[in-house]
N, C-alpha and C. Protein backbone atom coordinates (compact mmCIF):
# COMPACT_ATOMS: atom_id res chain seq x y z
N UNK A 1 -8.41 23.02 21.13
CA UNK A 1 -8.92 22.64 19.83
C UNK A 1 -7.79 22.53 18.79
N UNK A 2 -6.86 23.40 18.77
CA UNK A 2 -5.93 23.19 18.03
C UNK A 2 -4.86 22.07 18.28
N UNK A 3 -4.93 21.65 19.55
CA UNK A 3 -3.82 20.53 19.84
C UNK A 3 -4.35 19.27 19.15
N UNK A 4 -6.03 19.30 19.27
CA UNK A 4 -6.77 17.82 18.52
C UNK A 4 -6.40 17.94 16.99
N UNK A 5 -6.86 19.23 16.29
CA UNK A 5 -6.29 19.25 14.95
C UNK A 5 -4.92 18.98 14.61
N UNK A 6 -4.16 19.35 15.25
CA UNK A 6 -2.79 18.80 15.20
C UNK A 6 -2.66 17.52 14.81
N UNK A 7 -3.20 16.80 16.33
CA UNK A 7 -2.95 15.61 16.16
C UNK A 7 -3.59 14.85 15.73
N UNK A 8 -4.44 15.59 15.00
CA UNK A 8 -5.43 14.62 13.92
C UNK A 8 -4.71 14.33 12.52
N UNK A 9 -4.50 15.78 12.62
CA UNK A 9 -3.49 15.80 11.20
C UNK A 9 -2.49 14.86 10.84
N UNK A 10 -1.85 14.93 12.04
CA UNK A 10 -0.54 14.11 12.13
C UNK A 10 -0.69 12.41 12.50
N UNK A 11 -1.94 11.74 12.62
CA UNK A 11 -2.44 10.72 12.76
C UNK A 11 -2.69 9.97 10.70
N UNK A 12 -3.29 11.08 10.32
CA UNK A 12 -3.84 11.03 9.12
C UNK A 12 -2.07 11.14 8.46
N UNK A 13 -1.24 11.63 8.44
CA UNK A 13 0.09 11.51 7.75
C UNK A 13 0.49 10.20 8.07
N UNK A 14 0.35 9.82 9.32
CA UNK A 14 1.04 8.50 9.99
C UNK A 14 0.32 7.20 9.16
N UNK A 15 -0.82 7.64 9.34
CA UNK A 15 -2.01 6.48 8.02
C UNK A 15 -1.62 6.12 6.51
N UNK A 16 -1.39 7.47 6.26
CA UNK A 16 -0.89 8.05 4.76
C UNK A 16 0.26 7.24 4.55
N UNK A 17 1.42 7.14 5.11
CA UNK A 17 2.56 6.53 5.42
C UNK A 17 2.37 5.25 5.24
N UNK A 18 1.32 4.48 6.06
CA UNK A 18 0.92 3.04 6.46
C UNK A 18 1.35 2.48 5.21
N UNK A 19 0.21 3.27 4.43
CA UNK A 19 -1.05 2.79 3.27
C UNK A 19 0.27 3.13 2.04
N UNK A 20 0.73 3.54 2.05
CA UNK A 20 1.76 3.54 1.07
C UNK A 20 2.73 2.21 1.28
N UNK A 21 3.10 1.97 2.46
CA UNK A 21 4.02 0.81 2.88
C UNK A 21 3.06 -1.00 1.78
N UNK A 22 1.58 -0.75 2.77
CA UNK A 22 1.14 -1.79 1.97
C UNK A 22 0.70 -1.85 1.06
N UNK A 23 0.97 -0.57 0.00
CA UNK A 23 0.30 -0.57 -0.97
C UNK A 23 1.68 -1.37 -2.37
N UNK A 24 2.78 -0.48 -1.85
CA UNK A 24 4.16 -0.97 -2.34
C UNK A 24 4.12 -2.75 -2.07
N UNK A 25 4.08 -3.13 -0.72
CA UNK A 25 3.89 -4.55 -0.69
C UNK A 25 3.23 -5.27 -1.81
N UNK A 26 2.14 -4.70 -1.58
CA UNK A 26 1.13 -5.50 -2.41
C UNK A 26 1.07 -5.32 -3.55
N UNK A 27 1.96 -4.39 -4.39
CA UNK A 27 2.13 -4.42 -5.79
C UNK A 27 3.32 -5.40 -5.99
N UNK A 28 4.19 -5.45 -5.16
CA UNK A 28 5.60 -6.69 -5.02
C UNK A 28 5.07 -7.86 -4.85
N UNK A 29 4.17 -8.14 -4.00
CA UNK A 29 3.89 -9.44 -3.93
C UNK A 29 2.85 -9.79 -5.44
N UNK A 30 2.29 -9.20 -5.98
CA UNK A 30 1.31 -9.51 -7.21
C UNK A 30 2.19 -9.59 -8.11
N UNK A 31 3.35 -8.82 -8.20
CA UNK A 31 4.42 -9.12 -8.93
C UNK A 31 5.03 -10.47 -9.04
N UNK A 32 5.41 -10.90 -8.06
CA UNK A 32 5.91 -11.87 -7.12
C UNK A 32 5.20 -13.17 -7.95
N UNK A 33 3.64 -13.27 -7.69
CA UNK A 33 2.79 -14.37 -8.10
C UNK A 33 2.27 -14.32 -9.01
N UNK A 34 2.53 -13.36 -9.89
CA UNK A 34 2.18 -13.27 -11.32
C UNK A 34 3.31 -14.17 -12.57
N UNK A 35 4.96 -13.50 -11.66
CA UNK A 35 6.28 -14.70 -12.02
C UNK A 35 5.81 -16.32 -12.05
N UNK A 36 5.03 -16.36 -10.67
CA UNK A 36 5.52 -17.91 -10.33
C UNK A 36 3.97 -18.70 -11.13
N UNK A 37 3.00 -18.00 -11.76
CA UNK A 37 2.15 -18.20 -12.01
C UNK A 37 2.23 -18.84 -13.50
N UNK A 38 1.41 -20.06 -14.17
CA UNK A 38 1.79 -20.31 -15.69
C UNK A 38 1.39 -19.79 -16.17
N UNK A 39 2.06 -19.48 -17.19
CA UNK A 39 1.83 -18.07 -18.67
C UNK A 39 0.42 -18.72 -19.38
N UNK A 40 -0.59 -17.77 -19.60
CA UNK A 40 -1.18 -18.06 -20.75
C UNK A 40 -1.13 -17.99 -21.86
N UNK A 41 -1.15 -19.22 -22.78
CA UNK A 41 -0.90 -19.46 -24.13
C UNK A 41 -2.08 -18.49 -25.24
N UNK A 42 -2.18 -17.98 -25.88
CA UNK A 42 -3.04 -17.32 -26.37
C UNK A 42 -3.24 -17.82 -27.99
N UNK A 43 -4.21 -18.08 -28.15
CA UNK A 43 -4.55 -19.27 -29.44
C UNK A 43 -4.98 -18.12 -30.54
């Protein structure tokens, strides 16, 4: 039982990890297309 918690744990860090990778992406890329995007003029 303790070897599954382990490696549950350590599944859920490995996730944790993921989700940070595409979370960084995906704030760079919105970055990214927000640059290449035309400015709105505000009247």
């Amino acid at each position: 039982m303790l070897f599954a918690w382990r490696l549950t744990n350590a599944e859920i860090e490995k996730l944790k990890q993921q989700l940070a990778i595409y979370q960084t992406a995906r704030a760079a890329y919105a970055r990214a297309l927000s640059e290449e995007l035309p400015k709105k003029e505000v009247h």
